[in-house]
PDB file of N, CA and C in Angstrom:
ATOM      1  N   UNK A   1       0.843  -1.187   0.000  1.00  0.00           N
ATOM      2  CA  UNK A   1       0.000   0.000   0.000  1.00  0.00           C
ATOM      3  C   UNK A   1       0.885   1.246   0.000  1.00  0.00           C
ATOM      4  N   UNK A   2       0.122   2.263  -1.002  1.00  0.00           N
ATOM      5  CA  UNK A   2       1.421   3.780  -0.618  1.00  0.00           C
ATOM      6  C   UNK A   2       0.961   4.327   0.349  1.00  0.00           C
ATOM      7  N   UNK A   3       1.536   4.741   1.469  1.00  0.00           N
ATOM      8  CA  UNK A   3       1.708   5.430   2.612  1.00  0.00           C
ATOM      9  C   UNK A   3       1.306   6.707   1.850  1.00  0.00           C
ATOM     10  N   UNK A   4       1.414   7.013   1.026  1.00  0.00           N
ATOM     11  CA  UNK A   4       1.060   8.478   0.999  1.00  0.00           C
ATOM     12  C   UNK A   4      -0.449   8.751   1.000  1.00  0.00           C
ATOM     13  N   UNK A   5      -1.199   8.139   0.983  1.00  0.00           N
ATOM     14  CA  UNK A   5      -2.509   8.303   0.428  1.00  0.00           C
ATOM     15  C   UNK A   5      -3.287   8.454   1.679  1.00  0.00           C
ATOM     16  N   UNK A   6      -2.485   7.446   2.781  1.00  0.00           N
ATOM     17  CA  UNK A   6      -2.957   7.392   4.427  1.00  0.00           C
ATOM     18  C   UNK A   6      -2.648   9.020   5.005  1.00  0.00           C
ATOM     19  N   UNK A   7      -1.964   9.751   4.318  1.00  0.00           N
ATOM     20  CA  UNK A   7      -1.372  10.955   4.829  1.00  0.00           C
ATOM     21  C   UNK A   7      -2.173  12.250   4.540  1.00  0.00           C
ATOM     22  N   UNK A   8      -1.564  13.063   5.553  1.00  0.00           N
ATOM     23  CA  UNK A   8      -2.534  14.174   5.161  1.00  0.00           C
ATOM     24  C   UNK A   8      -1.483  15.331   5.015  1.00  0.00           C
ATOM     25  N   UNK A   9      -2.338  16.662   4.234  1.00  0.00           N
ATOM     26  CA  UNK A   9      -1.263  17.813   3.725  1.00  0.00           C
ATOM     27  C   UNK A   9      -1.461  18.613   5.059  1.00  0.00           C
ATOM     28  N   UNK A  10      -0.254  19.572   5.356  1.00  0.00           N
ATOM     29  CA  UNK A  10      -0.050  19.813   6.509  1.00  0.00           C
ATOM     30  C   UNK A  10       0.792  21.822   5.782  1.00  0.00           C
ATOM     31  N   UNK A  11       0.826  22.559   6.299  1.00  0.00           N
ATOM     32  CA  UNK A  11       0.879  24.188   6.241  1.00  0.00           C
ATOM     33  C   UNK A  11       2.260  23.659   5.831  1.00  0.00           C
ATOM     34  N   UNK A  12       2.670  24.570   4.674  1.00  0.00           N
ATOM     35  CA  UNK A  12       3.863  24.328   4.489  1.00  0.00           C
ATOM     36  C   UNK A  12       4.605  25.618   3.918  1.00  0.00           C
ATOM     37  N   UNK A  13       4.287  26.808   4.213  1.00  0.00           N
ATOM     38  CA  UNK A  13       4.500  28.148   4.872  1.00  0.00           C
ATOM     39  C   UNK A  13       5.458  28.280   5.079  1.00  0.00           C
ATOM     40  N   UNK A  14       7.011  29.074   4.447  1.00  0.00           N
ATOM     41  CA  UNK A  14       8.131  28.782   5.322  1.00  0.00           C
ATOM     42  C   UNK A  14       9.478  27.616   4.906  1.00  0.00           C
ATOM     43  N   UNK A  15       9.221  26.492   4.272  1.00  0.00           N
ATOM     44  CA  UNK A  15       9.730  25.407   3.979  1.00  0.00           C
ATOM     45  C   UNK A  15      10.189  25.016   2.452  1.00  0.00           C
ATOM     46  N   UNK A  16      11.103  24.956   2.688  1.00  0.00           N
ATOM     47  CA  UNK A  16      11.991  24.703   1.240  1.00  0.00           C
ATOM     48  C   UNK A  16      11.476  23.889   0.440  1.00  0.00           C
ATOM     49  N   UNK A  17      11.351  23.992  -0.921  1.00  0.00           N
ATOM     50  CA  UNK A  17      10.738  23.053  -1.852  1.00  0.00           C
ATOM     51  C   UNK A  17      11.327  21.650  -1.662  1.00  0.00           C
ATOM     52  N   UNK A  18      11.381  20.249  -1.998  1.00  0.00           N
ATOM     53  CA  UNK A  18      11.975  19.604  -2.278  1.00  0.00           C
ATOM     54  C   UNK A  18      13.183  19.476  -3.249  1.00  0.00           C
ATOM     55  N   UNK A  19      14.058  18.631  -3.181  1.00  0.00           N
ATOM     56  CA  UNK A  19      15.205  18.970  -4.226  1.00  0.00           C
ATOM     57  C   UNK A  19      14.814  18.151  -5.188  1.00  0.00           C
ATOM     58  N   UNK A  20      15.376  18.113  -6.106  1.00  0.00           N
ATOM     59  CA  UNK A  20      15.846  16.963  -7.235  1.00  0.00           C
ATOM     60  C   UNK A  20      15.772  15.487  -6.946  1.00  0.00           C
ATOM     61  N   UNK A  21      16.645  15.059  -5.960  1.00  0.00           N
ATOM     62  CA  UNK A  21      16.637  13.924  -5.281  1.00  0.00           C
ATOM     63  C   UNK A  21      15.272  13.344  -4.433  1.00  0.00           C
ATOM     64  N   UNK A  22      15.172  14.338  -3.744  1.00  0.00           N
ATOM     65  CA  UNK A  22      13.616  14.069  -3.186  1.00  0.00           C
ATOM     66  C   UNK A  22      12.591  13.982  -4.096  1.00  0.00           C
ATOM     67  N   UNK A  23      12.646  14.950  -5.046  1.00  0.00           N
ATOM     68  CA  UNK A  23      11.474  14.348  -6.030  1.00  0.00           C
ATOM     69  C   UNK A  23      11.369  13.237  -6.891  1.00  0.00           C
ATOM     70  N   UNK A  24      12.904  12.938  -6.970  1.00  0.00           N
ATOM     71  CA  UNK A  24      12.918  11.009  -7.691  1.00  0.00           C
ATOM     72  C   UNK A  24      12.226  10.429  -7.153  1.00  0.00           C
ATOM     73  N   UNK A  25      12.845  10.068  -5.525  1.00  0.00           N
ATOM     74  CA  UNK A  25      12.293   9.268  -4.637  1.00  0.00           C
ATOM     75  C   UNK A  25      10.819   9.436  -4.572  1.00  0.00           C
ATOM     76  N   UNK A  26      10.090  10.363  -4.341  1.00  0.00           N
ATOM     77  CA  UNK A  26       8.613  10.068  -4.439  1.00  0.00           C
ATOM     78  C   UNK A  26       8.041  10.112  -5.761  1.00  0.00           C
ATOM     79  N   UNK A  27       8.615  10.502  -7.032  1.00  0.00           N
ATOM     80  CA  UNK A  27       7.839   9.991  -8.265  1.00  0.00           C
ATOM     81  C   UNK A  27       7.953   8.565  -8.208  1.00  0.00           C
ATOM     82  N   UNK A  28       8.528   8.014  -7.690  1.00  0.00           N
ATOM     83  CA  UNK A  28       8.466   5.963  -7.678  1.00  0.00           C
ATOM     84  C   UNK A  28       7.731   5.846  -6.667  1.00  0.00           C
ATOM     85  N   UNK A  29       6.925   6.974  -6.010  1.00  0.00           N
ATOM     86  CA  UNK A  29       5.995   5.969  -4.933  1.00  0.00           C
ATOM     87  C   UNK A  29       4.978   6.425  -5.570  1.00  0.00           C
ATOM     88  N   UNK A  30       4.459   6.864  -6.657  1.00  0.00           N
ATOM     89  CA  UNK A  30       3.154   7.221  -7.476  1.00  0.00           C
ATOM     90  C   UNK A  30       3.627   7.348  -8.979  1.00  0.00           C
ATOM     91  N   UNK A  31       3.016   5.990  -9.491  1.00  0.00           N
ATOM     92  CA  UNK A  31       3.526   5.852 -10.827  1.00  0.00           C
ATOM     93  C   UNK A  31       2.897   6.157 -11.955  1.00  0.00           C
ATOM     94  N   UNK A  32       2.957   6.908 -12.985  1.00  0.00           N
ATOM     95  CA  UNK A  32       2.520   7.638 -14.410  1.00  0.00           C
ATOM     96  C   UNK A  32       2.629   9.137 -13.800  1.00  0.00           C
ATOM     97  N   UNK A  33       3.155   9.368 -12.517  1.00  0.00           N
ATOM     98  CA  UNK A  33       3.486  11.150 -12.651  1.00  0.00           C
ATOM     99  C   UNK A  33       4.815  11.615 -13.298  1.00  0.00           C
ATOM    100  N   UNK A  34       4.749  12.640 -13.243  1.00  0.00           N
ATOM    101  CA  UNK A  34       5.993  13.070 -13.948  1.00  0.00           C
ATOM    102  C   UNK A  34       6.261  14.519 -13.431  1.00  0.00           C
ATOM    103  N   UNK A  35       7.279  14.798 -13.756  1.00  0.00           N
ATOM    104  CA  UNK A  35       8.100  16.358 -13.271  1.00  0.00           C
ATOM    105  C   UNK A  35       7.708  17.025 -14.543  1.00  0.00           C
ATOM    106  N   UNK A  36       7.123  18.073 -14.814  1.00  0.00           N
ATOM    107  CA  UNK A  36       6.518  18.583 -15.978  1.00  0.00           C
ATOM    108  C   UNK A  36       6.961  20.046 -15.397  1.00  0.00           C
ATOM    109  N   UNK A  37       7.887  21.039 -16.149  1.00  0.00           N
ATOM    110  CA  UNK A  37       7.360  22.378 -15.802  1.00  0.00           C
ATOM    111  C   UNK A  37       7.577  23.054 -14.362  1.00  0.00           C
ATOM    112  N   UNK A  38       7.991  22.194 -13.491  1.00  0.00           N
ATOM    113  CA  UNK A  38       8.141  22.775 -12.360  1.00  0.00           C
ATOM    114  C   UNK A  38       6.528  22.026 -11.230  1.00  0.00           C
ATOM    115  N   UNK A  39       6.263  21.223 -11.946  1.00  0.00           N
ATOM    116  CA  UNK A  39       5.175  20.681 -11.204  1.00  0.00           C
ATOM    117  C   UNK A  39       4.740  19.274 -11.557  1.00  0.00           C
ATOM    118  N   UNK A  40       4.152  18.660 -10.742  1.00  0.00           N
ATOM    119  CA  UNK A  40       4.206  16.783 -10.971  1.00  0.00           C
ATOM    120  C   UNK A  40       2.922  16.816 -11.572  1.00  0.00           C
ATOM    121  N   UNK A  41       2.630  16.136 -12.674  1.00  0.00           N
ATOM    122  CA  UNK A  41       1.513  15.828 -13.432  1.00  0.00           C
ATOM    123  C   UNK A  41       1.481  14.301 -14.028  1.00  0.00           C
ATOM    124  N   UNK A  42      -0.017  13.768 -14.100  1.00  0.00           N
ATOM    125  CA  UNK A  42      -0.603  12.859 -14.851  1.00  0.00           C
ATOM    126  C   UNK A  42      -1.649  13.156 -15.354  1.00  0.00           C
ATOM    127  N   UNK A  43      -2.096  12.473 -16.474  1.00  0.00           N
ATOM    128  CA  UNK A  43      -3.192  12.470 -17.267  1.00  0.00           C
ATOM    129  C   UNK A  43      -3.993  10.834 -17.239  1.00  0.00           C
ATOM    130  N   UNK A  44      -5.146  11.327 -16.845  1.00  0.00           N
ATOM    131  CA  UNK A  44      -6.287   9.908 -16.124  1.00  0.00           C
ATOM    132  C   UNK A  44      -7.112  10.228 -17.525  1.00  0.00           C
ATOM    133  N   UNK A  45      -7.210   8.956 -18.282  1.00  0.00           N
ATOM    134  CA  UNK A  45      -7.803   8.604 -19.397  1.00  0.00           C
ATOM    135  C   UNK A  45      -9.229   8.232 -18.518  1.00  0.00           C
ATOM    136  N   UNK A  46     -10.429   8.254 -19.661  1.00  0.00           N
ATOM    137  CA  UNK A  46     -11.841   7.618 -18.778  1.00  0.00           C
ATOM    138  C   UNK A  46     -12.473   7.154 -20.270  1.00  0.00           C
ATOM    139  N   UNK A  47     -13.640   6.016 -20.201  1.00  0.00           N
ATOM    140  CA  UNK A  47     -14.468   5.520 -21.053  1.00  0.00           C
ATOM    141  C   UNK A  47     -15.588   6.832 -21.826  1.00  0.00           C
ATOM    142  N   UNK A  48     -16.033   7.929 -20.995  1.00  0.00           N
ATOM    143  CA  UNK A  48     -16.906   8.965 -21.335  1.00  0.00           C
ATOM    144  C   UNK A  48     -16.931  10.194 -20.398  1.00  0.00           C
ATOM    145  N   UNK A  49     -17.364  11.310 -20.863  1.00  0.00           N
ATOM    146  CA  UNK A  49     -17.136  12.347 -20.439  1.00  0.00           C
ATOM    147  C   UNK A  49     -18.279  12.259 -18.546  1.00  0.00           C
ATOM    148  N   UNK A  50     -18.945  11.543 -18.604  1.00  0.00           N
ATOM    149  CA  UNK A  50     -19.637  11.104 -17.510  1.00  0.00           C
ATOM    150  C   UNK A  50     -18.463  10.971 -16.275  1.00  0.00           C
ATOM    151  N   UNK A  51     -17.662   9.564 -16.389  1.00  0.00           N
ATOM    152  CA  UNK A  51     -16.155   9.101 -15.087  1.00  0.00           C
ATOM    153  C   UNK A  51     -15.392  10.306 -15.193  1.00  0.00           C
ATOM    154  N   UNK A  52     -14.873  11.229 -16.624  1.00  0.00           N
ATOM    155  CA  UNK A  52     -14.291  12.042 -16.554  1.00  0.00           C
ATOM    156  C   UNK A  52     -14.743  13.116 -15.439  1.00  0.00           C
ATOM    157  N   UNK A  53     -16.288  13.539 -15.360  1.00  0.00           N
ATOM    158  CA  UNK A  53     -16.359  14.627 -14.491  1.00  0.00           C
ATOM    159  C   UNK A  53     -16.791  13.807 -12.892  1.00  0.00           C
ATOM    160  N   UNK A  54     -17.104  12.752 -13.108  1.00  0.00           N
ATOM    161  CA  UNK A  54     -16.800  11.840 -11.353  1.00  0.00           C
ATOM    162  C   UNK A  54     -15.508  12.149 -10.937  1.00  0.00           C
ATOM    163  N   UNK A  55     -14.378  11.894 -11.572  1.00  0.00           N
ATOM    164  CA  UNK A  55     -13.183  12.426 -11.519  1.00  0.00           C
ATOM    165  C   UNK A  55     -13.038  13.370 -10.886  1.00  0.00           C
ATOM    166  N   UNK A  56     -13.039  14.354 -11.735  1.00  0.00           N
ATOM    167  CA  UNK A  56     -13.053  15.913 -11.267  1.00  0.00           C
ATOM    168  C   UNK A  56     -13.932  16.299 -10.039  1.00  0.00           C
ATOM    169  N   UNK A  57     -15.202  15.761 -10.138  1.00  0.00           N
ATOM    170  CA  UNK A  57     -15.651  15.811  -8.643  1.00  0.00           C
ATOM    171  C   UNK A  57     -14.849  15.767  -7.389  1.00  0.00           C
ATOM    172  N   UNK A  58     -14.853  14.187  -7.312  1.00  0.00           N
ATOM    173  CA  UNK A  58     -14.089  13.218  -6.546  1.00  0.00           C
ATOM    174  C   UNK A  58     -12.795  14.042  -5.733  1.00  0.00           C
ATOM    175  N   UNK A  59     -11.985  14.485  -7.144  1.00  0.00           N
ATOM    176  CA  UNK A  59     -10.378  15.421  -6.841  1.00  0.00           C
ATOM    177  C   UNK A  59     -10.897  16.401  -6.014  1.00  0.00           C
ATOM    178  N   UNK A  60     -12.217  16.895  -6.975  1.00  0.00           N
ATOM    179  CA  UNK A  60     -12.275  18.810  -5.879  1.00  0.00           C
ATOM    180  C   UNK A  60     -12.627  18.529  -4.334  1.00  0.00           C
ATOM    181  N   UNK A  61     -13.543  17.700  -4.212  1.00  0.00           N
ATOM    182  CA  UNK A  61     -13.588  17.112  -2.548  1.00  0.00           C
ATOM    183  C   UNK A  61     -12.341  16.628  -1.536  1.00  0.00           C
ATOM    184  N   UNK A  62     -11.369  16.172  -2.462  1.00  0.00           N
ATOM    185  CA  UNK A  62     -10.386  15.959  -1.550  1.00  0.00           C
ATOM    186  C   UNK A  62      -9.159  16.866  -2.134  1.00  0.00           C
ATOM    187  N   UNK A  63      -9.172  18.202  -2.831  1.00  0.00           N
ATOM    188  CA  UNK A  63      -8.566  19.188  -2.804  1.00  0.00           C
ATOM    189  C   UNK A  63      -9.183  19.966  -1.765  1.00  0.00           C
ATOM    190  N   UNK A  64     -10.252  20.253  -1.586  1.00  0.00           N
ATOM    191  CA  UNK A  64     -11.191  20.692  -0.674  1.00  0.00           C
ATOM    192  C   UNK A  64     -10.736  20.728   1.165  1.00  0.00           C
ATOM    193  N   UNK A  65     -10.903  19.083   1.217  1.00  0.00           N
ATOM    194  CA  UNK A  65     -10.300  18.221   2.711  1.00  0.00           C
ATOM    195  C   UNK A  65      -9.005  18.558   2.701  1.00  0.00           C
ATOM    196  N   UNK A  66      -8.186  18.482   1.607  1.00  0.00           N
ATOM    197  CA  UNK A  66      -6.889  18.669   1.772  1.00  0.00           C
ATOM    198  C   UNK A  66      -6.223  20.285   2.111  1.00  0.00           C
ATOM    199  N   UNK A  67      -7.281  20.902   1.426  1.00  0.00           N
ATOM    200  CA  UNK A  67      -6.806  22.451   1.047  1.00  0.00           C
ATOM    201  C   UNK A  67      -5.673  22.700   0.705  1.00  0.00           C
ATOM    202  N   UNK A  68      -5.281  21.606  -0.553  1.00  0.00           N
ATOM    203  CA  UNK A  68      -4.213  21.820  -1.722  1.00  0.00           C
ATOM    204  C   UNK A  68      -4.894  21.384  -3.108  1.00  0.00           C
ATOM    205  N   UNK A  69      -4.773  22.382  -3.885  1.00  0.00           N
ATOM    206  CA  UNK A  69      -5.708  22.193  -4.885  1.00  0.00           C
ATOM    207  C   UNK A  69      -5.139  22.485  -6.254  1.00  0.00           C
ATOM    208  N   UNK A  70      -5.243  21.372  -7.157  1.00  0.00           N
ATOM    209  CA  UNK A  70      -4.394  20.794  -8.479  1.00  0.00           C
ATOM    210  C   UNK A  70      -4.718  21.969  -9.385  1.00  0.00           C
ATOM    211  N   UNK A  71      -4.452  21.991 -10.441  1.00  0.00           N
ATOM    212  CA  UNK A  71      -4.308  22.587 -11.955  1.00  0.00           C
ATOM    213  C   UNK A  71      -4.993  21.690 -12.799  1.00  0.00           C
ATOM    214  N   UNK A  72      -6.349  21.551 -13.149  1.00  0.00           N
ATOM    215  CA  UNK A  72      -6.986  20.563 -14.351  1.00  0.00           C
ATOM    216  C   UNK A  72      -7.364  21.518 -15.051  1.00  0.00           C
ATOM    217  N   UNK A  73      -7.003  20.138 -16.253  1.00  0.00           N
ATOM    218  CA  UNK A  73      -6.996  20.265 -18.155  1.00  0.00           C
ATOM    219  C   UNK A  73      -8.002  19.071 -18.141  1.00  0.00           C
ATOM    220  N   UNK A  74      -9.229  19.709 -18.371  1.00  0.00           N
ATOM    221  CA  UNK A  74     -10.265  18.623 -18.802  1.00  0.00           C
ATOM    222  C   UNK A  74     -11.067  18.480 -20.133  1.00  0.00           C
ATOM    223  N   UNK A  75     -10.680  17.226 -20.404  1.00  0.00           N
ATOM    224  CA  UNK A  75     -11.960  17.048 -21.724  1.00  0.00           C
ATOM    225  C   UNK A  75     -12.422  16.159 -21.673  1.00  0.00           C
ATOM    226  N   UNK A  76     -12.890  15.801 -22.604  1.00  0.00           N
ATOM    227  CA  UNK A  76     -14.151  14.694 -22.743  1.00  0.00           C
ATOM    228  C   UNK A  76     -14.143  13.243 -22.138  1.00  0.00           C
ATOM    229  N   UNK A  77     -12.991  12.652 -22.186  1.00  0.00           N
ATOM    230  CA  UNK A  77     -12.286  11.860 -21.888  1.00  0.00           C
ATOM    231  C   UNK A  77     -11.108  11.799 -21.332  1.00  0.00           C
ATOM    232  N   UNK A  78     -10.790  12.978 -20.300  1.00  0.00           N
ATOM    233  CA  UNK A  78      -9.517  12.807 -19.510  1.00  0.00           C
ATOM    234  C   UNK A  78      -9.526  13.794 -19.012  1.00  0.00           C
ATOM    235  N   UNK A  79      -8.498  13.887 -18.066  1.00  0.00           N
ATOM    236  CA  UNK A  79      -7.914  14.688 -16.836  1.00  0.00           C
ATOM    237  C   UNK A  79      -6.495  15.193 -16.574  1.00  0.00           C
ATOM    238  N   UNK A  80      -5.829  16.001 -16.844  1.00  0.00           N
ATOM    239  CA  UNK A  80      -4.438  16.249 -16.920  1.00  0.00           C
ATOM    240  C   UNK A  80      -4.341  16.771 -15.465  1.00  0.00           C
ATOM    241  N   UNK A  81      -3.472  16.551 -14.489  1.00  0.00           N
ATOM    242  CA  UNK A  81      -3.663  16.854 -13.279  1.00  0.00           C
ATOM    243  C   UNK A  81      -2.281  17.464 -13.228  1.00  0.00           C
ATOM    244  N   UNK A  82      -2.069  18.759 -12.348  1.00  0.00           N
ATOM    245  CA  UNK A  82      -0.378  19.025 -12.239  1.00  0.00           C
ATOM    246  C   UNK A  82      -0.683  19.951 -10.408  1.00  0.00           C
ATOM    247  N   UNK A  83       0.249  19.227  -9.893  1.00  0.00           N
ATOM    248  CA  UNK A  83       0.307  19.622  -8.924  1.00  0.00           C
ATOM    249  C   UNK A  83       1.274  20.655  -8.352  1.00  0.00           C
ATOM    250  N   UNK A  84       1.492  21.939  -7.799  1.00  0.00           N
ATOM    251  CA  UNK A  84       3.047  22.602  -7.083  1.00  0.00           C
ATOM    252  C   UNK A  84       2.414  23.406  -6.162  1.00  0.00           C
ATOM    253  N   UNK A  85       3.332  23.779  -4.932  1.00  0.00           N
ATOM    254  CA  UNK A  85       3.192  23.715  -3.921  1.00  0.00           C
ATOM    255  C   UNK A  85       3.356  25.474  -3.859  1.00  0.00           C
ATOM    256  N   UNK A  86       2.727  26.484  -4.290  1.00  0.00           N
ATOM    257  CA  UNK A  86       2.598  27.809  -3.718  1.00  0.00           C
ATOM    258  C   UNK A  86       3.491  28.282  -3.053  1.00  0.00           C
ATOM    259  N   UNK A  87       3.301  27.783  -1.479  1.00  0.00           N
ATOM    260  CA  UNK A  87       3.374  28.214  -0.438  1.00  0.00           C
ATOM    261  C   UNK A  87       5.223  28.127  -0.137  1.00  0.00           C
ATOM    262  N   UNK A  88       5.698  26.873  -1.342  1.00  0.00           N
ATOM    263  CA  UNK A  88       7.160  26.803  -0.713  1.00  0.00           C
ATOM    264  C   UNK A  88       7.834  27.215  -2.872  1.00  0.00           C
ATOM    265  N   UNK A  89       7.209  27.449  -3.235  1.00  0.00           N
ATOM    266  CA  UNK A  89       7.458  28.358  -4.832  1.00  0.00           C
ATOM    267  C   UNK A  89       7.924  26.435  -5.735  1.00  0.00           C
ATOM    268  N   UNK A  90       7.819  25.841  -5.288  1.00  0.00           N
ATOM    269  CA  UNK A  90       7.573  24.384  -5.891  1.00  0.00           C
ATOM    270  C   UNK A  90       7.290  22.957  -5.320  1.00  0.00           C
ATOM    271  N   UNK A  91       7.987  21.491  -5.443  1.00  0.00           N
ATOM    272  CA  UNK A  91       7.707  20.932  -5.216  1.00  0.00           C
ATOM    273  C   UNK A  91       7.490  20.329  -3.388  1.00  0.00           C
ATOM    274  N   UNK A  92       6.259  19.900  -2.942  1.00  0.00           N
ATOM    275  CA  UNK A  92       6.351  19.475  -1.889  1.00  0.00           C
ATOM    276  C   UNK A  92       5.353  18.199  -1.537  1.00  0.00           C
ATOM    277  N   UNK A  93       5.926  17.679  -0.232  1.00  0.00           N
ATOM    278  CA  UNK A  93       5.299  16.241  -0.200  1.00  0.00           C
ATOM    279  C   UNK A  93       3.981  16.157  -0.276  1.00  0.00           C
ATOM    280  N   UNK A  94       3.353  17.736  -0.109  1.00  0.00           N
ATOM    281  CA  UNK A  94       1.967  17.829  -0.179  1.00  0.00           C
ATOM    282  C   UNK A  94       1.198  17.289  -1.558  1.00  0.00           C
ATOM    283  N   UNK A  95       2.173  17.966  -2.872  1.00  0.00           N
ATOM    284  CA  UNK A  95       1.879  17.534  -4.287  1.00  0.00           C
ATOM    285  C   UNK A  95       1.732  16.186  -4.157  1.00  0.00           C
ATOM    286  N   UNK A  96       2.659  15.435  -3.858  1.00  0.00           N
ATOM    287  CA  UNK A  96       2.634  13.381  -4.028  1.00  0.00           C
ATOM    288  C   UNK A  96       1.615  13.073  -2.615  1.00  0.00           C
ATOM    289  N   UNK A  97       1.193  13.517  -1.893  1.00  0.00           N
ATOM    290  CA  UNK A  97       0.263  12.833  -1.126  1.00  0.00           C
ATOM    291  C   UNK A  97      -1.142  13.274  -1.659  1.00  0.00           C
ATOM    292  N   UNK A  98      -1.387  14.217  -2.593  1.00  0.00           N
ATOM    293  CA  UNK A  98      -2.672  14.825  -3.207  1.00  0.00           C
ATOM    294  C   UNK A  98      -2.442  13.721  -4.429  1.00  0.00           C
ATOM    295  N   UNK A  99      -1.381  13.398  -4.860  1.00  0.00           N
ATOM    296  CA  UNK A  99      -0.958  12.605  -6.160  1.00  0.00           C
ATOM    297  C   UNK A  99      -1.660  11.245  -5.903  1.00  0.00           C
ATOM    298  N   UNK A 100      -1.265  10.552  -4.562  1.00  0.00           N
ATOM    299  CA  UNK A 100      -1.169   9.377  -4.124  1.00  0.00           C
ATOM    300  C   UNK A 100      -2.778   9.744  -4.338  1.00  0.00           C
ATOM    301  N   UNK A 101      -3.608   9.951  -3.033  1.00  0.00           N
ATOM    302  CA  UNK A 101      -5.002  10.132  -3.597  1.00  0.00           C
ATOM    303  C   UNK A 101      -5.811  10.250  -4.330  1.00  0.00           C
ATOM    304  N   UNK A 102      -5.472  10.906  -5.859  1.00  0.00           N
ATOM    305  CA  UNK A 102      -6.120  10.862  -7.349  1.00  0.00           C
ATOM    306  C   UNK A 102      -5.640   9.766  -7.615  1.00  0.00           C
ATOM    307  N   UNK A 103      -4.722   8.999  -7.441  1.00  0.00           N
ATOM    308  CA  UNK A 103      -4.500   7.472  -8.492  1.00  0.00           C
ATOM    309  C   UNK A 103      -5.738   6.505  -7.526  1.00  0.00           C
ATOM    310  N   UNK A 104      -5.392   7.058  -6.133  1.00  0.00           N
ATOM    311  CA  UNK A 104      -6.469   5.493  -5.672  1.00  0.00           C
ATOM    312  C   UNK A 104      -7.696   5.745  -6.143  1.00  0.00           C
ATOM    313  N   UNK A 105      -8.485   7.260  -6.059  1.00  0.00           N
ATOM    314  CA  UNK A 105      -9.634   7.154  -7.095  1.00  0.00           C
ATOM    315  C   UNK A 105      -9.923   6.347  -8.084  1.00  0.00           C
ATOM    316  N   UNK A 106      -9.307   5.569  -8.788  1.00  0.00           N
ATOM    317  CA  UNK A 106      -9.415   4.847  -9.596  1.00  0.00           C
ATOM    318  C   UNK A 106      -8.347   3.261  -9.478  1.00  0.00           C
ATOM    319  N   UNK A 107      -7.928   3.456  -8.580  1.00  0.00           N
ATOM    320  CA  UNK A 107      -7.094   1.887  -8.248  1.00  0.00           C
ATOM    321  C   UNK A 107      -7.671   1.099  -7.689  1.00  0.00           C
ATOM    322  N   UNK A 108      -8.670   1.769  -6.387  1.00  0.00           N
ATOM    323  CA  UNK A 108      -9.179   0.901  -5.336  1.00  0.00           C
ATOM    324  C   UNK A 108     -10.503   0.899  -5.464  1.00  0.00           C
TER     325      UNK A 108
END
């Protein structure tokens, strides 16, 4: 199971982005993201524009709970998701534990 998904985002106000190294290590604990741009993104394929906006639901409720909230590119059939962290000017563990949570939407 990824530990990240059990986790929650926490004020991160103050705190250095992650490095290079740190962001390897957690792109292998959530797999099809990627370092895009200065921010971690995947794109969630769906059967019809119907799962596509369950999707998008689903995310805004637990962007919501989380109060870290993604960047979507939506169409008919998919979801481009990119996550970065504001508060520290890029990457943070907050992005891969919001990450970890949009994949189980559809894993579990």
């Amino acid at each position: 199971m990824n530990v990240l998904k059990t986790m929650h985002c926490q004020p991160m106000e103050g705190q250095a982005p992650m490095n290079e190294v740190q962001i390897s290590a957690h792109l292998a604990r959530v797999p099809g993201w990627a370092l895009v741009d200065g921010a971690i993104q995947k794109t969630f394929r769906f059967d019809d524009y119907h799962r596509t906006m369950a999707f998008v639901n689903a995310l805004a409720w637990i962007a919501h709970r989380e109060d870290h909230h993604p960047d979507l590119d939506v169409g008919y059939n998919r979801c481009t998701v990119r996550y970065r962290t504001h508060a520290v000017g890029g990457i943070s563990v907050n992005d891969f534990i919001c990450a970890a949570r949009a994949d189980a939407l559809i894993s579990d």
